[in-house]
PDB file of N, CA and C in Angstrom:
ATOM      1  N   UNK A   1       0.841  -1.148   0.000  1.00  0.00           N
ATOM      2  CA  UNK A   1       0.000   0.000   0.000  1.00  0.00           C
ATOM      3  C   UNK A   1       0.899   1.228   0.000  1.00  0.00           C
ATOM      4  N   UNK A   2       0.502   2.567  -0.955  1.00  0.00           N
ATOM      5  CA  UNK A   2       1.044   3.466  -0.838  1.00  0.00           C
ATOM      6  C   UNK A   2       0.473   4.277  -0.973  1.00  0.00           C
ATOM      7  N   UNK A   3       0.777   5.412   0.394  1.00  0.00           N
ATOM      8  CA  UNK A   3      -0.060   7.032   0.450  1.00  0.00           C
ATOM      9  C   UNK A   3       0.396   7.557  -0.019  1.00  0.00           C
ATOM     10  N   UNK A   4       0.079   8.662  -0.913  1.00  0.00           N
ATOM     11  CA  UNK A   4       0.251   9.550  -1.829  1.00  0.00           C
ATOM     12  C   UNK A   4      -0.323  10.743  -1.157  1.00  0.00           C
ATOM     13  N   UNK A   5       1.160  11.868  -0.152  1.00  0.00           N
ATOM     14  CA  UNK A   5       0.893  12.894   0.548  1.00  0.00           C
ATOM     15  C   UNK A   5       0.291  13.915  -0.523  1.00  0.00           C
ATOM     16  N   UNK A   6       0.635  13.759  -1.717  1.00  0.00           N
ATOM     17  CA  UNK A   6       0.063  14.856  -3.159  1.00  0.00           C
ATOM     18  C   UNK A   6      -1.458  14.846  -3.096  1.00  0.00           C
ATOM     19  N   UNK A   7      -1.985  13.390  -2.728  1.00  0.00           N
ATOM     20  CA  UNK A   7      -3.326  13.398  -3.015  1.00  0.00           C
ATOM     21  C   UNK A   7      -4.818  13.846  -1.664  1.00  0.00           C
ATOM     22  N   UNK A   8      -3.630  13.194  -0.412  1.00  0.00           N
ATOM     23  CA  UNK A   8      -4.135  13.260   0.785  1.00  0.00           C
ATOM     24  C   UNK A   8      -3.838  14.745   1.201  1.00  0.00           C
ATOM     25  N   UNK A   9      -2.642  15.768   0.818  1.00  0.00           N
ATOM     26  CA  UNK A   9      -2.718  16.882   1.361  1.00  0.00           C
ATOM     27  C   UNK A   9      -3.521  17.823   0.438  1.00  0.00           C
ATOM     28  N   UNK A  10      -4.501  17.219  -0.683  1.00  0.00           N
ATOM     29  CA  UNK A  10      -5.427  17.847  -1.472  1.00  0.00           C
ATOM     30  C   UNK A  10      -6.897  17.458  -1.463  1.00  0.00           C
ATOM     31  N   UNK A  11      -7.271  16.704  -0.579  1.00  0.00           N
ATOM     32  CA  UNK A  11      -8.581  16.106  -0.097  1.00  0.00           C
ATOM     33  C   UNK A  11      -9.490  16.774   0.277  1.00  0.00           C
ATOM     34  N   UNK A  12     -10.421  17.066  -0.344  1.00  0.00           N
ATOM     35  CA  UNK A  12     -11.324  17.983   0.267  1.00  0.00           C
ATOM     36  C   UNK A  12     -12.039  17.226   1.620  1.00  0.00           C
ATOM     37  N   UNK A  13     -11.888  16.440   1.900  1.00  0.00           N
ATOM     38  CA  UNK A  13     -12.155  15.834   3.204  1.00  0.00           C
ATOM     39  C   UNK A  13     -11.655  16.414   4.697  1.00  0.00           C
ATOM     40  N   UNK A  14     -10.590  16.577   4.048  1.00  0.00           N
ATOM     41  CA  UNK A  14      -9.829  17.223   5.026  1.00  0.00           C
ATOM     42  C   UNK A  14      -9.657  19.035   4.916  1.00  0.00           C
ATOM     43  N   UNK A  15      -9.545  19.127   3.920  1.00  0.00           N
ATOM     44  CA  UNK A  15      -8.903  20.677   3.530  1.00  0.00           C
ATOM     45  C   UNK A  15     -10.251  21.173   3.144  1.00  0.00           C
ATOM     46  N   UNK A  16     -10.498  22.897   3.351  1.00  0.00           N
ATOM     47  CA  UNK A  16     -11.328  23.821   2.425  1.00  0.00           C
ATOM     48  C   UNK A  16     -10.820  23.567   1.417  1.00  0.00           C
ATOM     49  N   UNK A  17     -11.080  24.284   0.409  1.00  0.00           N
ATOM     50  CA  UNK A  17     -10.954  24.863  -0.942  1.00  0.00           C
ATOM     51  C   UNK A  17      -9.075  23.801  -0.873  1.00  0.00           C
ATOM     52  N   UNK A  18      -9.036  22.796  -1.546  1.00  0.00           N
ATOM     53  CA  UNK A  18      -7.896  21.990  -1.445  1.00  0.00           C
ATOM     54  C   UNK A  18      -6.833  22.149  -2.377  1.00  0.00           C
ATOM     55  N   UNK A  19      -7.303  22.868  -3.294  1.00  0.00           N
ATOM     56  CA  UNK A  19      -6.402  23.147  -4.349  1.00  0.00           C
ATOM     57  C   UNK A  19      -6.184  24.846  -4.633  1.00  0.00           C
ATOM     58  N   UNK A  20      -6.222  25.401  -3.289  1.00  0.00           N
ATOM     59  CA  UNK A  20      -5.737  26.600  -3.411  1.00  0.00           C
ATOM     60  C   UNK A  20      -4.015  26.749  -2.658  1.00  0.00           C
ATOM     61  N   UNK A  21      -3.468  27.483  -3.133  1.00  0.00           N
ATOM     62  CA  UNK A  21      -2.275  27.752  -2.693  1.00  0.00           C
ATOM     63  C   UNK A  21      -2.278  28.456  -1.047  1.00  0.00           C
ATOM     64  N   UNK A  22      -2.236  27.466   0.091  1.00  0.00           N
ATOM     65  CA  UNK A  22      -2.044  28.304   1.450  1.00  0.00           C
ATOM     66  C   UNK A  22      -1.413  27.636   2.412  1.00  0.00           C
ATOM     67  N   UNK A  23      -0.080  28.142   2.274  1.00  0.00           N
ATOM     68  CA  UNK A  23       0.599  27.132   3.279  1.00  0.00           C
ATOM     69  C   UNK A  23       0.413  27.835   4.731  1.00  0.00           C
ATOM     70  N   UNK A  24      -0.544  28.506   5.180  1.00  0.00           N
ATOM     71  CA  UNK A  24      -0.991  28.497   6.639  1.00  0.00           C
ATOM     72  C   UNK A  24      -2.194  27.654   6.854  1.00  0.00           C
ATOM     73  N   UNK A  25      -2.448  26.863   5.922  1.00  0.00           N
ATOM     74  CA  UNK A  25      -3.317  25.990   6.411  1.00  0.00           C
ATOM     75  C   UNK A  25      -2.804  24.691   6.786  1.00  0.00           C
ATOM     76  N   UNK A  26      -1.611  24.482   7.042  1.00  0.00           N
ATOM     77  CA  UNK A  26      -0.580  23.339   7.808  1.00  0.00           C
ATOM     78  C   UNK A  26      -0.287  23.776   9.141  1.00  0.00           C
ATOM     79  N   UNK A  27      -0.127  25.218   9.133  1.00  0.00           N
ATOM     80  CA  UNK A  27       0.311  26.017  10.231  1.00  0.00           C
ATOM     81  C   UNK A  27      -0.745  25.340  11.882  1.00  0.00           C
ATOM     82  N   UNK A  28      -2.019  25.212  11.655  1.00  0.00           N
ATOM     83  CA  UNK A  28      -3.192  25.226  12.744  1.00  0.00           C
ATOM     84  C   UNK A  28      -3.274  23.844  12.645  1.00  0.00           C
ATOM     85  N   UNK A  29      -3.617  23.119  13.829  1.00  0.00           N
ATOM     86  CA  UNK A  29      -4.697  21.954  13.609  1.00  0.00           C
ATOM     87  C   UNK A  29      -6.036  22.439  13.788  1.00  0.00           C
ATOM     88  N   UNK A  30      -6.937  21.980  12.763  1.00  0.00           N
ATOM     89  CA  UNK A  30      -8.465  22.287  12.894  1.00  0.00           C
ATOM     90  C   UNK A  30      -9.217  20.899  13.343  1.00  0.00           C
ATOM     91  N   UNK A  31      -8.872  19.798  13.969  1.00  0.00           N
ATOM     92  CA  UNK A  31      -9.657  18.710  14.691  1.00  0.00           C
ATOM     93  C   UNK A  31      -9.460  18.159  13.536  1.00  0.00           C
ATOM     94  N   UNK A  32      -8.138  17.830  12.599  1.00  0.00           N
ATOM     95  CA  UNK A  32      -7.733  16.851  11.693  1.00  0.00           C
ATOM     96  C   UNK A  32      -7.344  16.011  12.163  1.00  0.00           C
ATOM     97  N   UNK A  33      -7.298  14.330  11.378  1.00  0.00           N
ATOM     98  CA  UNK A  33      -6.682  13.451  11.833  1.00  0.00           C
ATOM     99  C   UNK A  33      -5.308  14.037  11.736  1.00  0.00           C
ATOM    100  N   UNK A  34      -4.456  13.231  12.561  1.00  0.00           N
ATOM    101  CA  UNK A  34      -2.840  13.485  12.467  1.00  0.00           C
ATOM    102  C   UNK A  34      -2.579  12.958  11.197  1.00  0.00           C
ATOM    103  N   UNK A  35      -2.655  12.264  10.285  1.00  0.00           N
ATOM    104  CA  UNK A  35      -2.497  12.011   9.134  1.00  0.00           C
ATOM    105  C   UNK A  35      -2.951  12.667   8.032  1.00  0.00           C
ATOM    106  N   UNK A  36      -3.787  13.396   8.147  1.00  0.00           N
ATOM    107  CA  UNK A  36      -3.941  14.674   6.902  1.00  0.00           C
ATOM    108  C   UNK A  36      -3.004  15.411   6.966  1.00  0.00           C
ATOM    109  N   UNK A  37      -2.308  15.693   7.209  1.00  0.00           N
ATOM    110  CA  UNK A  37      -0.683  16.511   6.961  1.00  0.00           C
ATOM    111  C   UNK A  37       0.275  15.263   7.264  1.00  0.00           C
ATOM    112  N   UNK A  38       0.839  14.630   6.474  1.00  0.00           N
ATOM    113  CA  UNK A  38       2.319  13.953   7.006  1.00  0.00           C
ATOM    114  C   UNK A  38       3.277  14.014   5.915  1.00  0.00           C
ATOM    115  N   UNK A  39       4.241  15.552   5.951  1.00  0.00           N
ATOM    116  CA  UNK A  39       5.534  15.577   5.020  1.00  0.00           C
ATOM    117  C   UNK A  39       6.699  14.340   5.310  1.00  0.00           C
ATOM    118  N   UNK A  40       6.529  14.515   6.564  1.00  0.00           N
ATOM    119  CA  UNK A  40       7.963  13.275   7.003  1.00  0.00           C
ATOM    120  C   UNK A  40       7.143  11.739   7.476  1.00  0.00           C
ATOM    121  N   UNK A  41       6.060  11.646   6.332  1.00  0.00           N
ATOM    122  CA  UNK A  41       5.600   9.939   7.219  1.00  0.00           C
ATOM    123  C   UNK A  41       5.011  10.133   8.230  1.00  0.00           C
ATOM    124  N   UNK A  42       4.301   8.933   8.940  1.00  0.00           N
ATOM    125  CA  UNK A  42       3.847   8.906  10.254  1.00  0.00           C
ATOM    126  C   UNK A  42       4.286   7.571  10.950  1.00  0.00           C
ATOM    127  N   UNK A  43       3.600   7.472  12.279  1.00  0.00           N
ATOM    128  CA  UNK A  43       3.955   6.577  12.914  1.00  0.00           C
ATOM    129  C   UNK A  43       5.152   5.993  13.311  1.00  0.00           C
ATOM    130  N   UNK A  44       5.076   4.974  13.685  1.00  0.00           N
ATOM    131  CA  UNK A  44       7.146   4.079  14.185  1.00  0.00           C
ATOM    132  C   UNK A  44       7.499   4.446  13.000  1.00  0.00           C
ATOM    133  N   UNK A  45       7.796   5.160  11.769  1.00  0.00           N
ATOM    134  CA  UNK A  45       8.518   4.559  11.063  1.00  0.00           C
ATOM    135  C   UNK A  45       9.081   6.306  10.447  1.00  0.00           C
ATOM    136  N   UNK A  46       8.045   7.334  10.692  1.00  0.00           N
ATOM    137  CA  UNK A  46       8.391   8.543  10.979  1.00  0.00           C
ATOM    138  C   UNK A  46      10.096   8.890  10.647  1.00  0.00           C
ATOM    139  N   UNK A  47      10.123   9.941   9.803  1.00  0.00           N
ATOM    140  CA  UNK A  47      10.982  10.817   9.880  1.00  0.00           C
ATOM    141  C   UNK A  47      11.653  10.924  11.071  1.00  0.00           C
ATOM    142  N   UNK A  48      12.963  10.801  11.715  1.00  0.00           N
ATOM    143  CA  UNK A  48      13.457  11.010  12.492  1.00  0.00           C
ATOM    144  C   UNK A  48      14.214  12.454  13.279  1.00  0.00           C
ATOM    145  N   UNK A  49      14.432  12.820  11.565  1.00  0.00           N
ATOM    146  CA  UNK A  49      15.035  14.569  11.441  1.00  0.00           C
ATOM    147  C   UNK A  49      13.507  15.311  10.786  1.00  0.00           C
ATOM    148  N   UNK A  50      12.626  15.394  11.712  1.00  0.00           N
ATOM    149  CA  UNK A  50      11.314  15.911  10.786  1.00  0.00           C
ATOM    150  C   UNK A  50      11.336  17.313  11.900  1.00  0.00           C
ATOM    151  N   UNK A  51      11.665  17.410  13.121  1.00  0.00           N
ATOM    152  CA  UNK A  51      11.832  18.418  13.706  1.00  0.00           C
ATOM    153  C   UNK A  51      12.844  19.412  13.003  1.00  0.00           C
ATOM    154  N   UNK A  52      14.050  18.615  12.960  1.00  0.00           N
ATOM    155  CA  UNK A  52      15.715  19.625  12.538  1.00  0.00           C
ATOM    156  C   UNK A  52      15.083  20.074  11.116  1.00  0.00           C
ATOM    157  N   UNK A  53      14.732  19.479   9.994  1.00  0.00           N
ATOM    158  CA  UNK A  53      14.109  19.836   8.852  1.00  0.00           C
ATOM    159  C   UNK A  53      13.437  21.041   9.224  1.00  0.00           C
ATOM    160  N   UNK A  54      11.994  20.855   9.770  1.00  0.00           N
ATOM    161  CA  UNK A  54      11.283  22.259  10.085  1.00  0.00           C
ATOM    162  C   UNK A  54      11.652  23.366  10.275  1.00  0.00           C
ATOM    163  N   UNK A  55      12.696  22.978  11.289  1.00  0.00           N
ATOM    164  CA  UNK A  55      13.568  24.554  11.893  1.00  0.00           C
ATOM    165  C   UNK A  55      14.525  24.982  10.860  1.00  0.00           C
ATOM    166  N   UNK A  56      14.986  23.925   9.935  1.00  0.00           N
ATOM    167  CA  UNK A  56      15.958  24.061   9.065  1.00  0.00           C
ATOM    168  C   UNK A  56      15.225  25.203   7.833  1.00  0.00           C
ATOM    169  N   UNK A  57      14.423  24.810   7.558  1.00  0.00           N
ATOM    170  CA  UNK A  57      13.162  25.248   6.292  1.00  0.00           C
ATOM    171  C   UNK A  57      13.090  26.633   7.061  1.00  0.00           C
ATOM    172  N   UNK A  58      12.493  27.052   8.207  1.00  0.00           N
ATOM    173  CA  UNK A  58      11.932  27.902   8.007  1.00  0.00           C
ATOM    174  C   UNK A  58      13.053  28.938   8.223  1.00  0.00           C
ATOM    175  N   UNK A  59      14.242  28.513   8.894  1.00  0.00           N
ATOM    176  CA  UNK A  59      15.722  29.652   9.134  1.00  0.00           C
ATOM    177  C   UNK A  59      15.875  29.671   7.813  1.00  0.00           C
ATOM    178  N   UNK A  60      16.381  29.204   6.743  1.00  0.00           N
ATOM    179  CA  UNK A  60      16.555  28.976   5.568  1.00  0.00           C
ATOM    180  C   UNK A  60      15.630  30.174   4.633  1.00  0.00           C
ATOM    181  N   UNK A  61      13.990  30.257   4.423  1.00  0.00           N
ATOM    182  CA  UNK A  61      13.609  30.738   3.915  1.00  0.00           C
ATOM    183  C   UNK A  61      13.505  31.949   4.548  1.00  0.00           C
ATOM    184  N   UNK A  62      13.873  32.531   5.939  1.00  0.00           N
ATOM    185  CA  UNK A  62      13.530  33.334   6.540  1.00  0.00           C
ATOM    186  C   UNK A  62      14.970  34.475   6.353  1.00  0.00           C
ATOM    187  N   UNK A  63      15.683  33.355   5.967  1.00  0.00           N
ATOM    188  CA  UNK A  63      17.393  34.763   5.597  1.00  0.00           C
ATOM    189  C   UNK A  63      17.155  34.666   4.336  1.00  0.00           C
ATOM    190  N   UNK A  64      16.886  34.124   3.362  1.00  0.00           N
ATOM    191  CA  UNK A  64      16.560  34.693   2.271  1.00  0.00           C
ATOM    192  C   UNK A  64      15.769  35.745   1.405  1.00  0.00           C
ATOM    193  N   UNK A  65      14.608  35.745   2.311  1.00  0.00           N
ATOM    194  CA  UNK A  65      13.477  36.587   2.335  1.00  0.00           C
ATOM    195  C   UNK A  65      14.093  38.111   2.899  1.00  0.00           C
ATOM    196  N   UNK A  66      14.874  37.968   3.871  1.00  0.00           N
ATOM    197  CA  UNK A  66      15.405  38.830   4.376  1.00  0.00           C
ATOM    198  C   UNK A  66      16.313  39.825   3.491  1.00  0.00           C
ATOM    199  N   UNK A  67      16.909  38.875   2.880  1.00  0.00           N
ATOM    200  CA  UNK A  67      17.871  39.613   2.114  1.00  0.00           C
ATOM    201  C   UNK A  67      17.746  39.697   0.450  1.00  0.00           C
ATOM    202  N   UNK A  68      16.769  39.128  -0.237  1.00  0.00           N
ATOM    203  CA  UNK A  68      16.551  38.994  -1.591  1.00  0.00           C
ATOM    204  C   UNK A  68      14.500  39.705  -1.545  1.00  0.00           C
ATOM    205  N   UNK A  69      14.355  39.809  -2.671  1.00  0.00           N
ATOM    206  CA  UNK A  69      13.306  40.214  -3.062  1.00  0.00           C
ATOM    207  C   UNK A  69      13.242  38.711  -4.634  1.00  0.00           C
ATOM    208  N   UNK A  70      12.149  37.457  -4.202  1.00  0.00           N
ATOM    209  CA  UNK A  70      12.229  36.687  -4.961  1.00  0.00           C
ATOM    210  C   UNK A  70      10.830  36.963  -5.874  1.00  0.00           C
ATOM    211  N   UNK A  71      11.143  37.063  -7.248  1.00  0.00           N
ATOM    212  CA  UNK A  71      10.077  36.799  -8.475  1.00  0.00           C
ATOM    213  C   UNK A  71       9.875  35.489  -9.280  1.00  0.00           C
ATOM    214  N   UNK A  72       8.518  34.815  -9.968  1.00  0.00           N
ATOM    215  CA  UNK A  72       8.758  34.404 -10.953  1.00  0.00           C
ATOM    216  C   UNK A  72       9.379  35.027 -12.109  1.00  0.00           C
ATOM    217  N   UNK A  73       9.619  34.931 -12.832  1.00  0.00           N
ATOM    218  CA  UNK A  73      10.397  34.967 -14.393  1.00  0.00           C
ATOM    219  C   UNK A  73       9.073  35.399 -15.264  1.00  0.00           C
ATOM    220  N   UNK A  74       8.569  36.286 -15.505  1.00  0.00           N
ATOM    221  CA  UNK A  74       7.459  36.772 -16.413  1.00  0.00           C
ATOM    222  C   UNK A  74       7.471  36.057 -17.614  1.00  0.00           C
ATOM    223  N   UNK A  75       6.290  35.428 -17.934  1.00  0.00           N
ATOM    224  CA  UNK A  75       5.752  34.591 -18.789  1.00  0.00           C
ATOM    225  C   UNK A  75       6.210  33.061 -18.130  1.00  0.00           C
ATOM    226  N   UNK A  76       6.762  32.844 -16.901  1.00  0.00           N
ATOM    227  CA  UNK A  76       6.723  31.171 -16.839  1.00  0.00           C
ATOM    228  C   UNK A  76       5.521  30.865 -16.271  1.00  0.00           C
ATOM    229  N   UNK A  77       5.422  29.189 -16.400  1.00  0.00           N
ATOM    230  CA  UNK A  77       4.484  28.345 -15.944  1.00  0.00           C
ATOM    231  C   UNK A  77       5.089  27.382 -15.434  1.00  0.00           C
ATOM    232  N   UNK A  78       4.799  27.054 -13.957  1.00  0.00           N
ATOM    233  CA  UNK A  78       4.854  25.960 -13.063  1.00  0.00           C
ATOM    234  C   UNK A  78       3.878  25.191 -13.074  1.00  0.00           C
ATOM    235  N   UNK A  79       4.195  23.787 -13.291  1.00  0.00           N
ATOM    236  CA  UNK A  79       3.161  23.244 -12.883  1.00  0.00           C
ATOM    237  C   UNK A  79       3.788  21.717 -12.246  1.00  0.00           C
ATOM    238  N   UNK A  80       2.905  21.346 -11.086  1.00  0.00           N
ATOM    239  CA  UNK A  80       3.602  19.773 -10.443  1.00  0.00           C
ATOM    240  C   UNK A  80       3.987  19.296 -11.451  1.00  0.00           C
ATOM    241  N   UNK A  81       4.329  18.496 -11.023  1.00  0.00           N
ATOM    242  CA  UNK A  81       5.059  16.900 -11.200  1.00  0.00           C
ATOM    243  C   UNK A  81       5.350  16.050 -10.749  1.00  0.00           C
ATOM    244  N   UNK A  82       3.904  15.362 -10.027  1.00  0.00           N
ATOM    245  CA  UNK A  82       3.468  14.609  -8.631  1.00  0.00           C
ATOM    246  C   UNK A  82       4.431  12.730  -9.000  1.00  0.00           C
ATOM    247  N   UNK A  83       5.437  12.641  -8.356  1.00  0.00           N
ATOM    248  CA  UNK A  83       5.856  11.132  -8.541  1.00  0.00           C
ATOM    249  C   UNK A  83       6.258  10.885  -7.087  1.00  0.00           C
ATOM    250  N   UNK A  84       6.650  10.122  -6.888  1.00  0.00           N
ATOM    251  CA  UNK A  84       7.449   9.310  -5.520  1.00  0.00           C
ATOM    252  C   UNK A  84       7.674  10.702  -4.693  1.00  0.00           C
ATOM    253  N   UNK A  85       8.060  11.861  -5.313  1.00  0.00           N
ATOM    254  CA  UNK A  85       8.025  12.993  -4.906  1.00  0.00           C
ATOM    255  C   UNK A  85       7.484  14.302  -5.405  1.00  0.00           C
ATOM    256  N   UNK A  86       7.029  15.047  -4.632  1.00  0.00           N
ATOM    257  CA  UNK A  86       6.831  16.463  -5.339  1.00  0.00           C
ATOM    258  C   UNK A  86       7.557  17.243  -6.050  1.00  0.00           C
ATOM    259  N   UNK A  87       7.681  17.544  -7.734  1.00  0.00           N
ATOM    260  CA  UNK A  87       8.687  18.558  -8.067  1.00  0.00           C
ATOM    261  C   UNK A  87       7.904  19.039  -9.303  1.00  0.00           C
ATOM    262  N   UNK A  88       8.257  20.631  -8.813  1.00  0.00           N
ATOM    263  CA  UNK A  88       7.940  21.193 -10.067  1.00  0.00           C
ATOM    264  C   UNK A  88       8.618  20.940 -11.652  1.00  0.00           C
ATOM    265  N   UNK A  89       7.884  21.023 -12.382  1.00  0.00           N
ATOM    266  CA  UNK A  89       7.660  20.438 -13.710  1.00  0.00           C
ATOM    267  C   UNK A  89       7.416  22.027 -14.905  1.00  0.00           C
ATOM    268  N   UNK A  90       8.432  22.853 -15.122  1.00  0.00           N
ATOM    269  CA  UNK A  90      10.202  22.742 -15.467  1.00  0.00           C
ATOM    270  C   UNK A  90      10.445  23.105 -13.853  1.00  0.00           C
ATOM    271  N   UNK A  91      11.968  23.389 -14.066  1.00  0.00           N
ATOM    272  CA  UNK A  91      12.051  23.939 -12.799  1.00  0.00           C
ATOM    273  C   UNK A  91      11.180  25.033 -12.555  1.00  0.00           C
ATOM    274  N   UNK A  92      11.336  26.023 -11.465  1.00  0.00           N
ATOM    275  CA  UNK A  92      11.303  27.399 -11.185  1.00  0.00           C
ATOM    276  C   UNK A  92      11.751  28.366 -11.866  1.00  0.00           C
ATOM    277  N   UNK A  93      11.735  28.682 -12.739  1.00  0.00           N
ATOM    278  CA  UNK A  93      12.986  30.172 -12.731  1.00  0.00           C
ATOM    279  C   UNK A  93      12.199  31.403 -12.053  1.00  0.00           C
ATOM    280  N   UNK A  94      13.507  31.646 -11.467  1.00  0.00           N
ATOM    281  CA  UNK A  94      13.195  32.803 -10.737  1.00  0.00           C
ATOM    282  C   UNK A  94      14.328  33.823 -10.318  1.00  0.00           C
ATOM    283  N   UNK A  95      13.902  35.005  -9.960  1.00  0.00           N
ATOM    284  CA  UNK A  95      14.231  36.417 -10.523  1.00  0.00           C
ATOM    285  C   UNK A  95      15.061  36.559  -9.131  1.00  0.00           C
ATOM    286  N   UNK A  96      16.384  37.140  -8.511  1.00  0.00           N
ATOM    287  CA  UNK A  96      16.730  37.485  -7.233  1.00  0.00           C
ATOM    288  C   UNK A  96      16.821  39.035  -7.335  1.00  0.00           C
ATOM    289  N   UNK A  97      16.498  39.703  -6.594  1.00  0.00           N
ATOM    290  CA  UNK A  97      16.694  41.153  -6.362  1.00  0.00           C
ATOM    291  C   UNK A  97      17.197  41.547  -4.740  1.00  0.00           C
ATOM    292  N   UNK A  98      18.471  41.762  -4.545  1.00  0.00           N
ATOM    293  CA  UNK A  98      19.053  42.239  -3.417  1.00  0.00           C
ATOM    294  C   UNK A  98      18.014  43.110  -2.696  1.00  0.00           C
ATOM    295  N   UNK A  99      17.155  43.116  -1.450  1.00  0.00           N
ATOM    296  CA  UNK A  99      16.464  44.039  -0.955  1.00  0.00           C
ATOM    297  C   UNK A  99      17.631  45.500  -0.510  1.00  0.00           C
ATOM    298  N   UNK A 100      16.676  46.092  -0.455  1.00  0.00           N
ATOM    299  CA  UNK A 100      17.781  47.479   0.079  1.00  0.00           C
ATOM    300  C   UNK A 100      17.444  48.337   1.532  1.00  0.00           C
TER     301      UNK A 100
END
């Protein structure tokens, strides 16, 4: 058997509007099972570095933000590219602008 976090973190069962872009809707529990959100797996078998990751992600995006001003690339299109893992499908391109 295999869960597919692409399909389960888009469930309208679980989620409002499931296919809108809001990553503060991971942020809250709203009386979800613990398994409607699982980036690092669940149970015994769980991610072990799923804490250090978190803190890692959000220091990470939080000095960048700090110091860049990030754009898409005018005229691209992202779109998934749901397999064994999540990846966008081309890459990203995207624009850096030194904040001032």
């Amino acid at each position: 058997m295999l869960l597919s976090p692409f399909v389960t973190h888009r469930h309208p069962a679980f989620w409002p509007d499931p296919d809108r872009f809001s990553p503060e809707r991971f942020a809250i529990e709203h009386g979800r099972s613990q398994f409607a959100y699982f980036p690092f797996g669940g149970g015994p078998r769980s991610c072990i570095g799923s804490w250090l990751a978190s803190v890692e992600m959000q220091l990470v995006v939080a000095m960048v933000s700090q110091r860049y001003e990030l754009g898409l690339v005018p005229g691209s299109c992202v779109a998934a590219d749901p397999g064994l893992t999540l990846r966008p499908s081309p890459a990203v391109p995207m624009i850096l602008r030194p904040n001032r």
